[in-house]
N, C-alpha and C. Protein backbone atom coordinates (compact mmCIF):
# COMPACT_ATOMS: atom_id res chain seq x y z
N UNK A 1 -65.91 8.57 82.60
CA UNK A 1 -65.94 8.45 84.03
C UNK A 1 -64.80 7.55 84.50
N UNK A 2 -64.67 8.03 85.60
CA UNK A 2 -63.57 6.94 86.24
C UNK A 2 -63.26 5.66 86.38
N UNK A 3 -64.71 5.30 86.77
CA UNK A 3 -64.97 3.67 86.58
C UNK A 3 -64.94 3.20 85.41
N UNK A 4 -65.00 3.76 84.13
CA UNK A 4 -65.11 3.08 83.02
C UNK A 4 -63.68 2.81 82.70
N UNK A 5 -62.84 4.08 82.65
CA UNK A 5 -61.15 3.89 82.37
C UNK A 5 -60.92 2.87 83.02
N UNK A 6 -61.22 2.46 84.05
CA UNK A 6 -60.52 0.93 84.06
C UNK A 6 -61.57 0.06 84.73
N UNK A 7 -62.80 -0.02 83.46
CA UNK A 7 -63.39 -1.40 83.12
C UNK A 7 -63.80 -1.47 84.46
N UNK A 8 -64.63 -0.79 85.02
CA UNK A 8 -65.25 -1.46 86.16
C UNK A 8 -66.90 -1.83 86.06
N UNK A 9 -67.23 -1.89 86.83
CA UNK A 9 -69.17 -2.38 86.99
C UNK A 9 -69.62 -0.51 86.59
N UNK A 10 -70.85 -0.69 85.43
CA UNK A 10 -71.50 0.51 85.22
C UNK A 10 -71.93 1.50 86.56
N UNK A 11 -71.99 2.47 86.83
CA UNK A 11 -72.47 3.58 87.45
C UNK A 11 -73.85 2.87 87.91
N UNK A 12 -74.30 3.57 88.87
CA UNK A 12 -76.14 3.99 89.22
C UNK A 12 -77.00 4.28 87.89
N UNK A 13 -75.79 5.41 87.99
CA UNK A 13 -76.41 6.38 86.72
C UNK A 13 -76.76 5.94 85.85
N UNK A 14 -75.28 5.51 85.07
CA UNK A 14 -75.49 4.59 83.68
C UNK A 14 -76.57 3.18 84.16
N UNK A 15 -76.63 2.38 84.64
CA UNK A 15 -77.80 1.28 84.65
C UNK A 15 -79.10 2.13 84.83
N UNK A 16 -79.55 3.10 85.37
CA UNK A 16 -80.78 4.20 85.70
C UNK A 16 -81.01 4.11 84.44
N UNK A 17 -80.32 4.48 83.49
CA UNK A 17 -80.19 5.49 82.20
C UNK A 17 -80.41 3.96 81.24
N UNK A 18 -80.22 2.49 80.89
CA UNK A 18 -80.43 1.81 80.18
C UNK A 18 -81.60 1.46 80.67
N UNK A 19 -81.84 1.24 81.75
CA UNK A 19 -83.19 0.24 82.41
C UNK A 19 -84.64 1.43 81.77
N UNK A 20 -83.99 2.44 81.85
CA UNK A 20 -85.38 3.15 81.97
C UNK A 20 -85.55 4.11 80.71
N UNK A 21 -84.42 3.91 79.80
CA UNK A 21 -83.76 4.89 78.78
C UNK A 21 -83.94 6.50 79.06
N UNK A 22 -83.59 7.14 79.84
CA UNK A 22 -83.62 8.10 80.02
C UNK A 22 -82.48 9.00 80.24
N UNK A 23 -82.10 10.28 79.56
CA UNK A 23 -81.38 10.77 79.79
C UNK A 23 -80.65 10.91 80.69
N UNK A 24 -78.64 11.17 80.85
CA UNK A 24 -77.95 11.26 82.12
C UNK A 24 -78.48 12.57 83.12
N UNK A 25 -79.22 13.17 82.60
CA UNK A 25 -79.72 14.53 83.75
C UNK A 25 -81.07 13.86 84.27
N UNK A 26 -81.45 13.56 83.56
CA UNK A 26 -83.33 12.64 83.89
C UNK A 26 -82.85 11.54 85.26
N UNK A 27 -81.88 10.86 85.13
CA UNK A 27 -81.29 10.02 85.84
C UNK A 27 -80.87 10.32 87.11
N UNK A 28 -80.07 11.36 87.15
CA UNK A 28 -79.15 12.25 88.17
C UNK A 28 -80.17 12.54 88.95
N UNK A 29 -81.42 13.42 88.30
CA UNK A 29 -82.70 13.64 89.01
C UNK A 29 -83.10 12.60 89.87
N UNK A 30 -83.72 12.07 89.39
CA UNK A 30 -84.50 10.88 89.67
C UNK A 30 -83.64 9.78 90.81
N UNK A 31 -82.73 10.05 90.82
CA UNK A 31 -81.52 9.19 91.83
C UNK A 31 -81.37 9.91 93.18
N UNK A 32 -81.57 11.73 92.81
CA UNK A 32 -81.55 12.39 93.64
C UNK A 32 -82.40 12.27 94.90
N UNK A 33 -83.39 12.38 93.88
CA UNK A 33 -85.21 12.59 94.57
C UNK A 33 -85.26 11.11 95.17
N UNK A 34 -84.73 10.10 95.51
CA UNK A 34 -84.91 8.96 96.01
C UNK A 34 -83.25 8.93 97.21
N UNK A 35 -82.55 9.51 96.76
CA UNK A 35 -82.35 10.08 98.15
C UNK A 35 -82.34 10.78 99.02
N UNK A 36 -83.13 11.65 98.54
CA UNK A 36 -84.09 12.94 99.40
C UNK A 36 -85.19 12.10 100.21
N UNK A 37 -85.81 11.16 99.51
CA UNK A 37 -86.74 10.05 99.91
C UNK A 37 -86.54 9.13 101.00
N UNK A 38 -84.79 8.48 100.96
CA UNK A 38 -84.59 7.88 101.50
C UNK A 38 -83.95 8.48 103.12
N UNK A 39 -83.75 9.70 103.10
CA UNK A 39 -83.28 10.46 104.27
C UNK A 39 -84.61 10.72 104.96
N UNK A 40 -85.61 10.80 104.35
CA UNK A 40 -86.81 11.51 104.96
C UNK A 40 -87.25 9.99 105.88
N UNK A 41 -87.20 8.94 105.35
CA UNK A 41 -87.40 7.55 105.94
C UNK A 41 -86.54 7.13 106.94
N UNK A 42 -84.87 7.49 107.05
CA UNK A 42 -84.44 7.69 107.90
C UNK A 42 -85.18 8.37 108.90
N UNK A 43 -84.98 9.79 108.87
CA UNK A 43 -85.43 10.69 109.88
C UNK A 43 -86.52 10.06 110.50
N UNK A 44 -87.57 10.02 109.78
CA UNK A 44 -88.58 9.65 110.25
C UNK A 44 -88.13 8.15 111.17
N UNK A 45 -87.38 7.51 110.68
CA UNK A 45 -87.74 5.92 111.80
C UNK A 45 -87.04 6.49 113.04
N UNK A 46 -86.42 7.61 112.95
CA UNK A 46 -85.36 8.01 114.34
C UNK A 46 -86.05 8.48 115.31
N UNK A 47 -87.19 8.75 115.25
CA UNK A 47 -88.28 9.17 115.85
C UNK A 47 -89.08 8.30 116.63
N UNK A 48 -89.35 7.47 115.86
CA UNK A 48 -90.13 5.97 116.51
C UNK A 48 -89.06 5.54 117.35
N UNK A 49 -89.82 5.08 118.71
CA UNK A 49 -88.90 4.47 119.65
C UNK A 49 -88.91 2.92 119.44
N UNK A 50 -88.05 2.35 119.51
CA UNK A 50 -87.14 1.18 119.30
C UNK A 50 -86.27 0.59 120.53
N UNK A 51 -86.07 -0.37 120.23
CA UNK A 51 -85.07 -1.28 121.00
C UNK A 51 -83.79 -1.20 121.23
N UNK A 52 -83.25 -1.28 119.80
CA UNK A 52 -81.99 -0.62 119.69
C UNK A 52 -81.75 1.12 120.62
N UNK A 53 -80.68 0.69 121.42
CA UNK A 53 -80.24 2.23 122.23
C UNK A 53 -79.99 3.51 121.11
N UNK A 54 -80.30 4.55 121.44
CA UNK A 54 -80.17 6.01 120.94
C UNK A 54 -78.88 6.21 120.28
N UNK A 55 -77.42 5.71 121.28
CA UNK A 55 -76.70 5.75 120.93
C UNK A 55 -75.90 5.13 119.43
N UNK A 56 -76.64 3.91 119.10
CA UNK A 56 -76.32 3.17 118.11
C UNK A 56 -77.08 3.64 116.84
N UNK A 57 -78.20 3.94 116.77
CA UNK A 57 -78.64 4.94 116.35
C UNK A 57 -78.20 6.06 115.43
N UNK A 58 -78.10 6.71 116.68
CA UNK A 58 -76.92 7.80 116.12
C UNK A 58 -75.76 7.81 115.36
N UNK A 59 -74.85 6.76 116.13
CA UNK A 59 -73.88 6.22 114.92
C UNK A 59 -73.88 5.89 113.74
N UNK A 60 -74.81 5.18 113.58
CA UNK A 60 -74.89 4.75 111.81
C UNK A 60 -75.77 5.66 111.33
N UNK A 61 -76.31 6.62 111.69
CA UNK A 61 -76.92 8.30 110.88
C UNK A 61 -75.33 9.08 110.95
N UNK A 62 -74.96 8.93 111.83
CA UNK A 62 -73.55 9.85 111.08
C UNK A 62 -72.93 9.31 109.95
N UNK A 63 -72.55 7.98 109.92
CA UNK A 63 -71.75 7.16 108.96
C UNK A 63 -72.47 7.61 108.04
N UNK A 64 -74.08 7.45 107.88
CA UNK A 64 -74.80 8.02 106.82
C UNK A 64 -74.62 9.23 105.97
N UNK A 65 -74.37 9.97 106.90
CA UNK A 65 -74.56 11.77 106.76
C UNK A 65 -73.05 12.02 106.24
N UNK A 66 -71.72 10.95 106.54
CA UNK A 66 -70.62 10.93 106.21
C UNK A 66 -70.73 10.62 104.35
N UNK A 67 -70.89 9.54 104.54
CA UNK A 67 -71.30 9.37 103.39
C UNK A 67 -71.84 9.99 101.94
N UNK A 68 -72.76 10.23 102.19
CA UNK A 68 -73.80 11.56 101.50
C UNK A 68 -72.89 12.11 101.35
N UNK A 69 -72.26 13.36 101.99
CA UNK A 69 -71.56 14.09 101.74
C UNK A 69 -70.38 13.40 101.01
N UNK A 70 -69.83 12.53 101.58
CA UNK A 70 -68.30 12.54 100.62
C UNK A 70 -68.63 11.72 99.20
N UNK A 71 -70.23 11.04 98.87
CA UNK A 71 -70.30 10.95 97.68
C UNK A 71 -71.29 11.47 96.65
N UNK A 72 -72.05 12.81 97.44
CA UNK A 72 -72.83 13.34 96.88
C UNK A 72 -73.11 13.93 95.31
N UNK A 73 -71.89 14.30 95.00
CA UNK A 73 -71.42 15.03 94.01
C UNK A 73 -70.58 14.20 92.86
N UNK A 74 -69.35 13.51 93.84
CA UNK A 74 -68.49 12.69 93.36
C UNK A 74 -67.80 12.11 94.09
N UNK A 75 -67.00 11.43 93.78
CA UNK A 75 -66.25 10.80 94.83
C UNK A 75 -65.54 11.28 95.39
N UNK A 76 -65.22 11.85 96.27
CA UNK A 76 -64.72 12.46 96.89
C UNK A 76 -63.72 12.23 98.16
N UNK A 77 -63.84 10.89 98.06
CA UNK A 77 -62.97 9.77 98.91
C UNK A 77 -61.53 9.32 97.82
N UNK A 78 -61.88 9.00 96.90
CA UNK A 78 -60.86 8.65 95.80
C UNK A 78 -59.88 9.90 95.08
N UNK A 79 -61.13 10.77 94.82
CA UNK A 79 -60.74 12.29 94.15
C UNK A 79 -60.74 13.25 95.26
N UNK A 80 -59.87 13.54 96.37
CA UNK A 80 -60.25 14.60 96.94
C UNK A 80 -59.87 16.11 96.41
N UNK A 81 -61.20 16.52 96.67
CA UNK A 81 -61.45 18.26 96.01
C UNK A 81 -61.33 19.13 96.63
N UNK A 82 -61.30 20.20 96.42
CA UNK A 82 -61.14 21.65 97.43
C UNK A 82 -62.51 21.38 98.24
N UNK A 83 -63.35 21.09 97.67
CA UNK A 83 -64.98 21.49 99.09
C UNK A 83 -64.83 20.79 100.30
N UNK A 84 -64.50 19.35 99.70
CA UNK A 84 -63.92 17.93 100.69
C UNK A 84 -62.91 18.26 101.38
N UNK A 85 -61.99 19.37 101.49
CA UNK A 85 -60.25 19.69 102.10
C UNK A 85 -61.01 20.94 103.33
N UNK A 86 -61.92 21.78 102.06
CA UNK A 86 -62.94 22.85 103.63
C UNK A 86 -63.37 22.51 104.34
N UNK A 87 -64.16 21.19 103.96
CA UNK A 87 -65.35 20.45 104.97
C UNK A 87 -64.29 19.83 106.28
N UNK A 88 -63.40 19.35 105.91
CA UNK A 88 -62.28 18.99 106.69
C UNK A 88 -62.07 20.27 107.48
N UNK A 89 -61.34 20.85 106.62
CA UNK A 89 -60.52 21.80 108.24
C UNK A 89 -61.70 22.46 108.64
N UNK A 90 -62.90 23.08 108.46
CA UNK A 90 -64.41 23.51 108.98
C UNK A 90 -64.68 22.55 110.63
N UNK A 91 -64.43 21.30 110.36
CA UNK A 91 -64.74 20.65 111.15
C UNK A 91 -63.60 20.52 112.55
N UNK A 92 -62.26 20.09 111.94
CA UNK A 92 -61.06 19.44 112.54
C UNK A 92 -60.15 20.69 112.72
N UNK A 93 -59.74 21.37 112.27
CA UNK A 93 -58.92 22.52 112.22
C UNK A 93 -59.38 23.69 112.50
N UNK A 94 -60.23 23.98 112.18
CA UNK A 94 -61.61 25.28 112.08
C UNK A 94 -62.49 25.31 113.67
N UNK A 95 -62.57 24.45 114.25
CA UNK A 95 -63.65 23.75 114.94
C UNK A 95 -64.67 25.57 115.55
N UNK A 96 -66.14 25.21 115.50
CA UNK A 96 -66.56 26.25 116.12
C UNK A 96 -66.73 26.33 117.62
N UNK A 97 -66.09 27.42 118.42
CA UNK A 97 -65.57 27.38 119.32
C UNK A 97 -67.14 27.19 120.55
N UNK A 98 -67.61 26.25 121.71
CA UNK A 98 -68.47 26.08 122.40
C UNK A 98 -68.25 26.98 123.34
């Protein structure tokens, strides 16, 4: 992995995978399903009305949803890939017409 070639702090993955000894697919799973978990807890608090305005809100669920996506898979901020270059022009170049 990337981080290891130059000596950085272990993965999710890899600490998942010593703490609990479980295989790198058992891991991947299990990392998954807790952020499937953790979106559903999102959603859900977006619902409950609050103090904080709608608008602010909203903002940091996009940053969120930014996120997710550009590190869902892999990094995709550091390594950019063909899906990450579609998702781009889909959005910015592509735009669907209102």
């Amino acid at each position: 992995m990337f981080e290891q070639s130059r000596m950085h702090v272990p993965s999710s993955v890899e600490c998942y995978m010593k703490q609990y000894g479980v295989t790198k697919q058992e891991a991947y799973d299990e990392l998954n399903k807790q952020v499937d978990n953790a979106w559903k807890d999102i959603n859900q608090e977006c619902l409950i009305p609050t103090q904080v305005p709608i608008p602010v809100i909203i903002r940091a669920l996009y940053c969120t949803s930014v996120e997710d996506i550009v590190y869902k898979d892999a990094d995709e901020h550091t390594h950019v890939v063909k899906t990450m270059e579609d998702l781009i022009a889909l959005m910015l170049v592509d735009p669907v017409p209102i």
